[in-house]
Protein backbone atom coordinates (compact mmCIF):
# COMPACT_ATOMS: atom_id res chain seq x y z
CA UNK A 1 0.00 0.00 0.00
CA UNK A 2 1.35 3.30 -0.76
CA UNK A 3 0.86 4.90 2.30
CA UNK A 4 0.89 8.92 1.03
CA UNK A 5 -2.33 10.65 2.47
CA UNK A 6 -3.58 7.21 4.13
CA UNK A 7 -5.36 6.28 7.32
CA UNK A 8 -4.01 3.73 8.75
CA UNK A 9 -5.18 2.31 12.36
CA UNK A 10 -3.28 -0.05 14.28
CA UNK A 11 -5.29 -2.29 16.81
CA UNK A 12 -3.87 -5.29 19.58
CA UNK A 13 -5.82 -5.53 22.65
CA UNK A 14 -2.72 -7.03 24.64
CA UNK A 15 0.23 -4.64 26.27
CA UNK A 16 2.55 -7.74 25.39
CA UNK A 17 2.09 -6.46 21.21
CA UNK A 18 2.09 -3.25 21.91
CA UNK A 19 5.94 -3.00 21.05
CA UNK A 20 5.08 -4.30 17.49
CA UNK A 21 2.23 -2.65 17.04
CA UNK A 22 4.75 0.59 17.42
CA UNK A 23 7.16 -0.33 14.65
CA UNK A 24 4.06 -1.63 12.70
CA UNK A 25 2.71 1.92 12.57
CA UNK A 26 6.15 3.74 12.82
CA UNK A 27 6.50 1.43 9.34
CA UNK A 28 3.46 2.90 7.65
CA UNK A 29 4.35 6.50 9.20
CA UNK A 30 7.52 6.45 7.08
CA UNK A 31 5.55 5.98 4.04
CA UNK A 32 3.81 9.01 5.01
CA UNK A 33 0.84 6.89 5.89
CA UNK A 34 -1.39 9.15 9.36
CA UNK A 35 -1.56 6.32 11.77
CA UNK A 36 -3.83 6.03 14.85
CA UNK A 37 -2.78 3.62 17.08
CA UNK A 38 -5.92 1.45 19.35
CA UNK A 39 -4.50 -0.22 22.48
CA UNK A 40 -5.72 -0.97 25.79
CA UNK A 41 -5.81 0.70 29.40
CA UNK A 42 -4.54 -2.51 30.72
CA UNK A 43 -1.30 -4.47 31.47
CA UNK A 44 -1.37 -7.96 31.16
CA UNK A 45 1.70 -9.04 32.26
CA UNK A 46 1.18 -6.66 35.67
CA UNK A 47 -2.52 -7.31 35.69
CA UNK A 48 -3.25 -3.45 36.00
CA UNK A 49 -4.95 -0.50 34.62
CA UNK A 50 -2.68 2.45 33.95
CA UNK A 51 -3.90 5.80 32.61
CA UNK A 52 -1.28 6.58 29.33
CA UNK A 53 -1.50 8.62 26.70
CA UNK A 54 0.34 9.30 23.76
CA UNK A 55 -0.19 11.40 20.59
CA UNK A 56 -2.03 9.34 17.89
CA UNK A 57 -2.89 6.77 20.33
CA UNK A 58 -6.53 5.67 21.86
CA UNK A 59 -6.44 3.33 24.77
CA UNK A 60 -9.51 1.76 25.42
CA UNK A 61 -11.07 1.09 29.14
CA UNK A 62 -10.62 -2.83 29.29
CA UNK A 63 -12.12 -4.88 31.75
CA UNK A 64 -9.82 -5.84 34.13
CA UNK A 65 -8.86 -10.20 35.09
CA UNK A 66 -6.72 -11.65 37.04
CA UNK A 67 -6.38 -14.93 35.61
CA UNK A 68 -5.10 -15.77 32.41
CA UNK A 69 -7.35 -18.52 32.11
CA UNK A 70 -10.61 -17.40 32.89
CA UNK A 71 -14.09 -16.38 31.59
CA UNK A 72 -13.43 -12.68 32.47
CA UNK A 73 -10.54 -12.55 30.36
CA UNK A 74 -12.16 -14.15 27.50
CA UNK A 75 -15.20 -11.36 28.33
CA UNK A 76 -11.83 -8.73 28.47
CA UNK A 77 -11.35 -9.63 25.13
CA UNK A 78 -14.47 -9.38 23.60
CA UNK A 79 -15.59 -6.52 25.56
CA UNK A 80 -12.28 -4.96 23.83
CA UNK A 81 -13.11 -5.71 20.77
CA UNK A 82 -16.63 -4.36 20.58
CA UNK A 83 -15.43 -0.70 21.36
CA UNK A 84 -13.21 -1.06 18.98
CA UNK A 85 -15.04 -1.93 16.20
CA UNK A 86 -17.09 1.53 17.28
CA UNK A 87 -13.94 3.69 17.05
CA UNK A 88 -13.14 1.96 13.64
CA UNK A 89 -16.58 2.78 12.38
CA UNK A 90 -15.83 6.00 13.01
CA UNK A 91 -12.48 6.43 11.46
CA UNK A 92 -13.04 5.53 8.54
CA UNK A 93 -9.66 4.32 7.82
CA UNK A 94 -8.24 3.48 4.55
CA UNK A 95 -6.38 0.34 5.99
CA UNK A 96 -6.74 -1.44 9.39
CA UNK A 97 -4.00 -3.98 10.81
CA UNK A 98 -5.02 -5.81 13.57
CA UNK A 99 -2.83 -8.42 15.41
CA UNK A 100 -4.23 -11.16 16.85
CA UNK A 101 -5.03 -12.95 19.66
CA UNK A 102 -7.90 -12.21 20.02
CA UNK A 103 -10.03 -13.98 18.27
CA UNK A 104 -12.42 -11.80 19.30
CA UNK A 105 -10.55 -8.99 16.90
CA UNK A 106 -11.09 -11.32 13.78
CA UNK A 107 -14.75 -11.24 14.67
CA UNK A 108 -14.89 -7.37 14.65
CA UNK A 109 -12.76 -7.22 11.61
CA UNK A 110 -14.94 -9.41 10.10
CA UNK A 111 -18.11 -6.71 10.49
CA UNK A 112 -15.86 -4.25 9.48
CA UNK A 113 -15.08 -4.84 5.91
CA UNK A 114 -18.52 -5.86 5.72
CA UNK A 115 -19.70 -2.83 6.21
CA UNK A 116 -16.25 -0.90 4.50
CA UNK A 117 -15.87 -3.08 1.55
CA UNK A 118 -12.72 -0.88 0.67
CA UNK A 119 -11.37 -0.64 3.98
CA UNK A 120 -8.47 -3.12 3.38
CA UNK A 121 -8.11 -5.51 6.56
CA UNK A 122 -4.84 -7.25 7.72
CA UNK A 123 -4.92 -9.78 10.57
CA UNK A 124 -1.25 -9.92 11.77
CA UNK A 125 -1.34 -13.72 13.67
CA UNK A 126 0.87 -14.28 16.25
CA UNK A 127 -0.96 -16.99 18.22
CA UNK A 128 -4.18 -18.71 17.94
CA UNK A 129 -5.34 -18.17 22.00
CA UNK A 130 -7.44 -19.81 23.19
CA UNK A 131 -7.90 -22.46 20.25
CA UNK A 132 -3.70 -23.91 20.99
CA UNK A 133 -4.59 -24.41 24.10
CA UNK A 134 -6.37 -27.91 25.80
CA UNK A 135 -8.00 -30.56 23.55
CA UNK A 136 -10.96 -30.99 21.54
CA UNK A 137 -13.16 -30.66 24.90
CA UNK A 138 -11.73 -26.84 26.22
CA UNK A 139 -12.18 -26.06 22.30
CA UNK A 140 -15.64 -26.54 22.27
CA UNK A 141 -16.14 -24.69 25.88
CA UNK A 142 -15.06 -21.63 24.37
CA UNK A 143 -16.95 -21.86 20.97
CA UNK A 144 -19.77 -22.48 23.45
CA UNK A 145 -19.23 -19.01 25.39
CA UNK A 146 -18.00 -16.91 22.66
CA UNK A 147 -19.12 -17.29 18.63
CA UNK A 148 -16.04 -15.64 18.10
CA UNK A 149 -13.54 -17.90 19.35
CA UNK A 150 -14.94 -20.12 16.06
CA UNK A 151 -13.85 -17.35 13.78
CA UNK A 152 -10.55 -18.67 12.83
CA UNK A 153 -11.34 -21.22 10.19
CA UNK A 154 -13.70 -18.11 8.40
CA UNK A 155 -11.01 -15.78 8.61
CA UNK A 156 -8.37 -17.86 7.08
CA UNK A 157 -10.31 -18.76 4.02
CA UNK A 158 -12.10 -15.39 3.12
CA UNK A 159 -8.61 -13.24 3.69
CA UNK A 160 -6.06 -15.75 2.49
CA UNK A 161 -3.84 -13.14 0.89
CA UNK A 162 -4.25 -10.73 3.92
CA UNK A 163 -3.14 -12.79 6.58
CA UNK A 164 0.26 -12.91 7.77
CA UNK A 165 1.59 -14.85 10.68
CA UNK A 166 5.02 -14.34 12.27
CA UNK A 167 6.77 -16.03 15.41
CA UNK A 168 8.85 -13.55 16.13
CA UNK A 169 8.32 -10.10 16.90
CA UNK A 170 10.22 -7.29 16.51
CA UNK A 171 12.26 -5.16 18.95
């Protein structure tokens, strides 16, 4: 994408991405691309809210958990995801890159292009949480609580070309 007099927004509900969603953005700045960057309020690894700000960035109020395993984080994720699908509505961006987990993201991203057929969407994999985790049996508990966590197999076939997956992100 030539990035001169674009929109770009940037969106990872986890503070564990947030470094790549930086050099993502700082990557489409440099093509002269206006980048908005959608993170959250909260800090995984510390399990706290923080109050930030930062020019071109929106952090959303997240639901807070304490477990990494737990229904409230799987509602932390989804709640996420539905106010950001608002603030993309309203943005109107020209390209949105979203890096995933969570599936929840895919789901939103999904509606989106529905709805902005020229938007072009990019899910940037880096793990497929919760699905890698558990058997066949904690699969099907979360398809059961969340439609979205069923998203995957969707998302891979309609946006082939537009998915990349990486293991390693950058510093």
């Amino acid at each position: 994408m030539n990035g001169a007099g674009k929109k770009v927004v940037v969106v990872t509900n986890s503070s564990s991405y947030e470094p790549r969603a930086e050099w993502v953005g700082e990557l489409f700045k440099q093509q002269g691309a206006q980048v908005l960057w959608v993170e959250t309020d909260f800090i995984h690894r510390e399990k706290v809210k923080k109050v930030r700000s930062a020019p071109d960035h929106m952090y959303i109020d997240t639901v807070p958990y304490r477990k990494n395993l737990s229904v409230r984080r799987l509602y932390s994720q989804y709640d996420f995801a539905r106010k950001a699908e608002k603030i993309l509505e309203k943005e109107q961006a020209d390209m949105v890159y979203m890096i995933l987990p969570a599936n929840s993201l895919a789901a939103a991203g999904d509606r989106l292009k529905r709805k902005m057929n020229r938007t072009v969407l990019v899910f940037d994999i880096l793990d497929l949480w919760p699905e890698s985790l558990g058997g066949k049996k904690l699969q099907k508990l979360y398809c059961s609580l969340f439609d979205s966590f069923k998203l995957y197999q969707p998302v891979k076939d309609k946006f082939r070309r537009k998915i990349m997956s990486t293991f390693n992100n950058p510093k």
